[in-house]
C-alpha atoms as a PDB file:
ATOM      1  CA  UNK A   1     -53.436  61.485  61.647  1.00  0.00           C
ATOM      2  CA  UNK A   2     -50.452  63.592  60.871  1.00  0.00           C
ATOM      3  CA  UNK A   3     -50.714  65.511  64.480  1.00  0.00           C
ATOM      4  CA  UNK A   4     -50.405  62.688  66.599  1.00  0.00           C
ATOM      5  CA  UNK A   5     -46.891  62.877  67.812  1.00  0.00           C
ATOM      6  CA  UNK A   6     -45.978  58.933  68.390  1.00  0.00           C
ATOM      7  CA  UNK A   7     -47.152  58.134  65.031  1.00  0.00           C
ATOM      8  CA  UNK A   8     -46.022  61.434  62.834  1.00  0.00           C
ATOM      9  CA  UNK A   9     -43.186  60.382  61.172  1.00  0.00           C
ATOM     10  CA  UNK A  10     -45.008  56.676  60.464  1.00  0.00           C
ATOM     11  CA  UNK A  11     -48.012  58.185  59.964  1.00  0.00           C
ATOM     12  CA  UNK A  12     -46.989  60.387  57.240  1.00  0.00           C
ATOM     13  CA  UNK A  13     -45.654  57.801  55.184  1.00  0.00           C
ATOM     14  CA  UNK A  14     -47.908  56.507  52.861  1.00  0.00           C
ATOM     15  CA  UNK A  15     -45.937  53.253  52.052  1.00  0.00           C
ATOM     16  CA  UNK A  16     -45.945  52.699  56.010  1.00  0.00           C
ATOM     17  CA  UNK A  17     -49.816  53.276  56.181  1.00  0.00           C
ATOM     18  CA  UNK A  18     -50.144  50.426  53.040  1.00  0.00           C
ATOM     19  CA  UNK A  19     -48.619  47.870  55.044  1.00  0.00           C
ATOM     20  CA  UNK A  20     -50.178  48.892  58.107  1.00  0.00           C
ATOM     21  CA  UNK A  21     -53.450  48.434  56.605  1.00  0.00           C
ATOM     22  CA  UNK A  22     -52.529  44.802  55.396  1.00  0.00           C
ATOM     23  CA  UNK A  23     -51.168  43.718  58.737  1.00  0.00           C
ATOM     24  CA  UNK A  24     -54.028  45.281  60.067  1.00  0.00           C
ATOM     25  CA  UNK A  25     -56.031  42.536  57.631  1.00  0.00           C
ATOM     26  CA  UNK A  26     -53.941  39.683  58.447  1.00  0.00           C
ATOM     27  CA  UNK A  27     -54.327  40.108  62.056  1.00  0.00           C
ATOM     28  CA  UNK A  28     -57.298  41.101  61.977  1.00  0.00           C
ATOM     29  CA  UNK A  29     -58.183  37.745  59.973  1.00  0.00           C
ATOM     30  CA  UNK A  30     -56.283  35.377  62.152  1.00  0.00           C
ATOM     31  CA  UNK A  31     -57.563  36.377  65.784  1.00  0.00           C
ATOM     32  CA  UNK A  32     -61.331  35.909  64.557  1.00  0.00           C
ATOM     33  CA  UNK A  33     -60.392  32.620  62.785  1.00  0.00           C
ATOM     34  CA  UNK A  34     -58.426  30.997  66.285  1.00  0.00           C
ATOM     35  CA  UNK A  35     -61.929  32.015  67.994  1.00  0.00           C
ATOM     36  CA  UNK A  36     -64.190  30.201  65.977  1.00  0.00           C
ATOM     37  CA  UNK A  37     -64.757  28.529  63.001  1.00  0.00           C
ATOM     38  CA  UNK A  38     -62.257  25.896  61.436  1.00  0.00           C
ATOM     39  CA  UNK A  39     -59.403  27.789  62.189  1.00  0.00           C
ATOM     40  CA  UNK A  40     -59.754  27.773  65.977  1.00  0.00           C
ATOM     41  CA  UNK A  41     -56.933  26.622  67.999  1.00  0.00           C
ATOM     42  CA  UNK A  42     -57.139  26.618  71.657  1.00  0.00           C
ATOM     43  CA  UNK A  43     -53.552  27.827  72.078  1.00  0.00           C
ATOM     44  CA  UNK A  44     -54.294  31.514  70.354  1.00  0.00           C
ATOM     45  CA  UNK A  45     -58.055  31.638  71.340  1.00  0.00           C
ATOM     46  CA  UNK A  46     -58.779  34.772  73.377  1.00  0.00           C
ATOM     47  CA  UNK A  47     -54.845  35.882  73.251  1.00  0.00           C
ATOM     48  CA  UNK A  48     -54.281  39.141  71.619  1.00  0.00           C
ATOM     49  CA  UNK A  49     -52.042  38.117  68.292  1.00  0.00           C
ATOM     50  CA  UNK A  50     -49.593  40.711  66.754  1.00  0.00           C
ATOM     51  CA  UNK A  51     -47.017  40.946  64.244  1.00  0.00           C
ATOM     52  CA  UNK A  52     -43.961  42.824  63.059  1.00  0.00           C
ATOM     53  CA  UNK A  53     -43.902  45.355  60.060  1.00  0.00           C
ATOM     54  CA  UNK A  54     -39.921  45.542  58.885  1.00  0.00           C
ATOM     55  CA  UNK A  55     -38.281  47.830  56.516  1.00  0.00           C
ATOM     56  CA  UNK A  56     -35.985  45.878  54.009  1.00  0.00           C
ATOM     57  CA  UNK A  57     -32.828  47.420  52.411  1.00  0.00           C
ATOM     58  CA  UNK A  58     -34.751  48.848  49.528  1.00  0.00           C
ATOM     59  CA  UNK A  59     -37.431  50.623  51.702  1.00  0.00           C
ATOM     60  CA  UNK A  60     -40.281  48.419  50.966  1.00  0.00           C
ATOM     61  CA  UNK A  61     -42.176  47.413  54.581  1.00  0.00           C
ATOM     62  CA  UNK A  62     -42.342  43.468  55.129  1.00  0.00           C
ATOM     63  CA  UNK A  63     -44.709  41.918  57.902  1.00  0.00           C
ATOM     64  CA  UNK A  64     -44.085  38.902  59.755  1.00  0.00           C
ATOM     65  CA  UNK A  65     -46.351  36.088  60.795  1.00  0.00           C
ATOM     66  CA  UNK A  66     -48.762  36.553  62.449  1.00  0.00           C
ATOM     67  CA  UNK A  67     -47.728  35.285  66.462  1.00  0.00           C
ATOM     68  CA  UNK A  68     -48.929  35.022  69.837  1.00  0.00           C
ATOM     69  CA  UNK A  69     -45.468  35.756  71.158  1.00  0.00           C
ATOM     70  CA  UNK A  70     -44.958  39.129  69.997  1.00  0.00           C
ATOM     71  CA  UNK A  71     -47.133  40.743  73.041  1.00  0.00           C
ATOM     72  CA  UNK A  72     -44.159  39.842  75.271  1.00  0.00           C
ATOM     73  CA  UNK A  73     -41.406  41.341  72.852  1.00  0.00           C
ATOM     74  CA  UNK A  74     -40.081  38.545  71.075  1.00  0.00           C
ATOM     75  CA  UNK A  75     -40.366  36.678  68.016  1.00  0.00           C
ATOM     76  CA  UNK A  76     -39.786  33.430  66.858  1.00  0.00           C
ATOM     77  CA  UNK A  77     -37.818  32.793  64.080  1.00  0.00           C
ATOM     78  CA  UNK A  78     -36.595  29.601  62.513  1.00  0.00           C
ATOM     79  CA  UNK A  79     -39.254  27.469  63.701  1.00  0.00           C
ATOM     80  CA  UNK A  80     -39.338  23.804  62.311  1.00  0.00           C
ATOM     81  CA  UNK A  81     -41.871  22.346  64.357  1.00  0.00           C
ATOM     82  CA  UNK A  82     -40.629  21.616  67.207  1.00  0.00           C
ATOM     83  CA  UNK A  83     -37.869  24.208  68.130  1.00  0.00           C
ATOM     84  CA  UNK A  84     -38.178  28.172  67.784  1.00  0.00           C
ATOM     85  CA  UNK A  85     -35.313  30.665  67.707  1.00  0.00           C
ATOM     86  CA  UNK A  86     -36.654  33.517  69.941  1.00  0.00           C
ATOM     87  CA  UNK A  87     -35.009  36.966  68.860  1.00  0.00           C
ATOM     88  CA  UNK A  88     -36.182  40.184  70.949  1.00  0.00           C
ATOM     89  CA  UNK A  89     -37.900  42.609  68.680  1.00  0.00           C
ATOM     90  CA  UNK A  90     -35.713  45.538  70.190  1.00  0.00           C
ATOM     91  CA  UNK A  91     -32.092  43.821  69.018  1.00  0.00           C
ATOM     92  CA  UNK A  92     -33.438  43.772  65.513  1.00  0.00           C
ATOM     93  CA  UNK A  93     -32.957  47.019  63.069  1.00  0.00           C
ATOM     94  CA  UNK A  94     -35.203  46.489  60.394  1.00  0.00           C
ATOM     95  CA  UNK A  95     -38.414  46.617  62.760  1.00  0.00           C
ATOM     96  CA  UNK A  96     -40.167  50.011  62.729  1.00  0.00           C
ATOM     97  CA  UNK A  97     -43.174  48.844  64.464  1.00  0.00           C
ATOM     98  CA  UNK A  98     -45.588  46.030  65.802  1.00  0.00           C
ATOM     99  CA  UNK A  99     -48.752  45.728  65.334  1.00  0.00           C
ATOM    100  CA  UNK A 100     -51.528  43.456  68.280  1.00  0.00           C
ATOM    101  CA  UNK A 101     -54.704  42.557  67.559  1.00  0.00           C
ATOM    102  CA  UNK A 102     -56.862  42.174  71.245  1.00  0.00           C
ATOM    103  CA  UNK A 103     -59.354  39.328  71.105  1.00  0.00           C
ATOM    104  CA  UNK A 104     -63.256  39.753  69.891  1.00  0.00           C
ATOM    105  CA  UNK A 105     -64.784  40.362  73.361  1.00  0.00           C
ATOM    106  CA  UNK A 106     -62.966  43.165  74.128  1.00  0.00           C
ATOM    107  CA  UNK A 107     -65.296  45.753  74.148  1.00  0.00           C
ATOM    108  CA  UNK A 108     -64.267  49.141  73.054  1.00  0.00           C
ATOM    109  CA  UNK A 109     -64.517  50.873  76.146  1.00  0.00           C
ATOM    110  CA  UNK A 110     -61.893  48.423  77.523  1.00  0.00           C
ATOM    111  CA  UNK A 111     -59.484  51.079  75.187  1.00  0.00           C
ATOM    112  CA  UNK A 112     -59.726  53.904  77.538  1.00  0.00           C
ATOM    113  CA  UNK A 113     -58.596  52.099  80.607  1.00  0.00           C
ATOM    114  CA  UNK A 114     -55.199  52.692  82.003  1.00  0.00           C
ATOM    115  CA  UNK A 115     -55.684  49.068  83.313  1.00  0.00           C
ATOM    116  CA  UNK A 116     -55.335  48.103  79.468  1.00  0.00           C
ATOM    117  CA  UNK A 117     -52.707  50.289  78.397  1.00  0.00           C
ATOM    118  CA  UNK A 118     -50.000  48.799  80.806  1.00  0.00           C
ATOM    119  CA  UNK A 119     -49.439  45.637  78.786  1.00  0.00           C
ATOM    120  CA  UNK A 120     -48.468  47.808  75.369  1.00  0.00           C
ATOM    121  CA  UNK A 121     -46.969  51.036  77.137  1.00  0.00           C
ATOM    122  CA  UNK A 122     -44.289  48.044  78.580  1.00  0.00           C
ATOM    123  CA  UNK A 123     -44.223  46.384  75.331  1.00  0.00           C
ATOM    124  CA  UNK A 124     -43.278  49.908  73.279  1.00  0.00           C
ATOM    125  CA  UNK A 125     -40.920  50.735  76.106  1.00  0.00           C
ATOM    126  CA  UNK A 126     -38.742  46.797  75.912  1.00  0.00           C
ATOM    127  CA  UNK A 127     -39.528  47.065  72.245  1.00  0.00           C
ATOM    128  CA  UNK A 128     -38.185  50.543  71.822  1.00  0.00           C
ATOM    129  CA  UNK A 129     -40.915  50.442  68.823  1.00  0.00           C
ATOM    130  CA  UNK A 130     -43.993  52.202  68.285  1.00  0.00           C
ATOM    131  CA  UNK A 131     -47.273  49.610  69.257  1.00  0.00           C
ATOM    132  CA  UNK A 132     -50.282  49.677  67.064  1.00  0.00           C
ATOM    133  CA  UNK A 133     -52.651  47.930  68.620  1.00  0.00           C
ATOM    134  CA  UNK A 134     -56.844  47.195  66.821  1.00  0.00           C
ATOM    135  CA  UNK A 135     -60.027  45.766  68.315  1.00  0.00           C
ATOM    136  CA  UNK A 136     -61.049  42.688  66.197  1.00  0.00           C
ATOM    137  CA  UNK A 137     -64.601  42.550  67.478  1.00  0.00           C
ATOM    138  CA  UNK A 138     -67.823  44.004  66.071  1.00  0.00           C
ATOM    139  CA  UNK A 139     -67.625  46.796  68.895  1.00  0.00           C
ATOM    140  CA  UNK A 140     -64.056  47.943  68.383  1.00  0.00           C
ATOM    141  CA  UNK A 141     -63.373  46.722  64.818  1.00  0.00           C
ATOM    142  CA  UNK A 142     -62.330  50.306  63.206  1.00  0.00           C
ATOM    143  CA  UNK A 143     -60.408  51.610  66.010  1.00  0.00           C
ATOM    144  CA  UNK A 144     -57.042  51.832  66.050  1.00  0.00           C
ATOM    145  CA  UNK A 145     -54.396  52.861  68.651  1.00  0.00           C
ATOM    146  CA  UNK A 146     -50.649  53.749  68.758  1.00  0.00           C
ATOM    147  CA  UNK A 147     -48.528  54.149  72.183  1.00  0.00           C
ATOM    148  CA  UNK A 148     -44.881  55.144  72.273  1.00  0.00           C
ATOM    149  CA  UNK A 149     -44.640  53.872  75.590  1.00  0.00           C
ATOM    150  CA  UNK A 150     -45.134  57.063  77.182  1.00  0.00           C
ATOM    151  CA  UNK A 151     -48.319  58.597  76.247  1.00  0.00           C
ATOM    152  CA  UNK A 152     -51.367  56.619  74.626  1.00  0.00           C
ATOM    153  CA  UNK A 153     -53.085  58.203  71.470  1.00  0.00           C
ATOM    154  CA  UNK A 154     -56.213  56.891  69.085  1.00  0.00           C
ATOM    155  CA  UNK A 155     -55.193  56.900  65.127  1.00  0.00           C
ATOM    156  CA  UNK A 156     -58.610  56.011  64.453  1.00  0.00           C
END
């Protein structure tokens, strides 16, 4: 993983690579569960769902919720119910990078498509963040992407 260039620095950090792997759960978890099940909810059905991964003051990495809003680089913060404080990803500091999670029926060979990447390339570039982004479904579950906005790489 180390010699892919968006992801190096990140990538070499095994702290980073922790939290990456829970986020990856926690997504991972919550776009299968708005599909089907008892947790489905027809707002977040077949939206891709994402998240933030912060660094505090001490170092440690800290995730956020898990949101459908994050795709179009904002987050809501504050929300009591009814009202949600929207703060762009890109104004805030402690984010290092975001992390989507595309819906169950996308197939893996959806990945390769330039058609696909558009939506995260803009995302990294208004972000100014790396975008991990993971297939949820049984035919892309281990993958795992990374675009810098620029150029488009598989982690895995």
């Amino acid at each position: 993983m180390a010699g892919i260039e968006e992801c190096k620095a990140l990538c070499d950090d095994k702290r980073f690579m922790q939290a990456l792997d829970q986020a990856r759960g926690q997504v991972g978890s919550e776009v299968r569960s708005a599909a089907e099940g008892a947790g489905y909810d027809r707002m977040r059905v077949n939206k891709p769902l994402g998240l933030v991964i912060r660094r505090n003051e001490k170092g440690e990495y800290e995730l956020s919720r898990v949101r459908f809003n994050v795709l179009s680089g904002h987050e809501c913060n504050g929300n009591n119910g009814m009202v949600c404080n929207f703060v762009k990803i890109r104004d805030d500091n402690s984010a290092v990078a975001i992390l989507i999670g595309v819906p169950p029926k996308t197939r893996l060979e959806s990945f390769n498509s330039e058609h696909f990447w558009v939506d995260y390339k803009k995302l990294a570039r208004n972000a100014r963040r790396p975008v991990f982004f993971m297939g949820t479904g049984v035919n892309a579950i281990r993958s795992l992407h990374i675009t810098d906005g620029l150029t488009f790489s598989r982690v895995y």
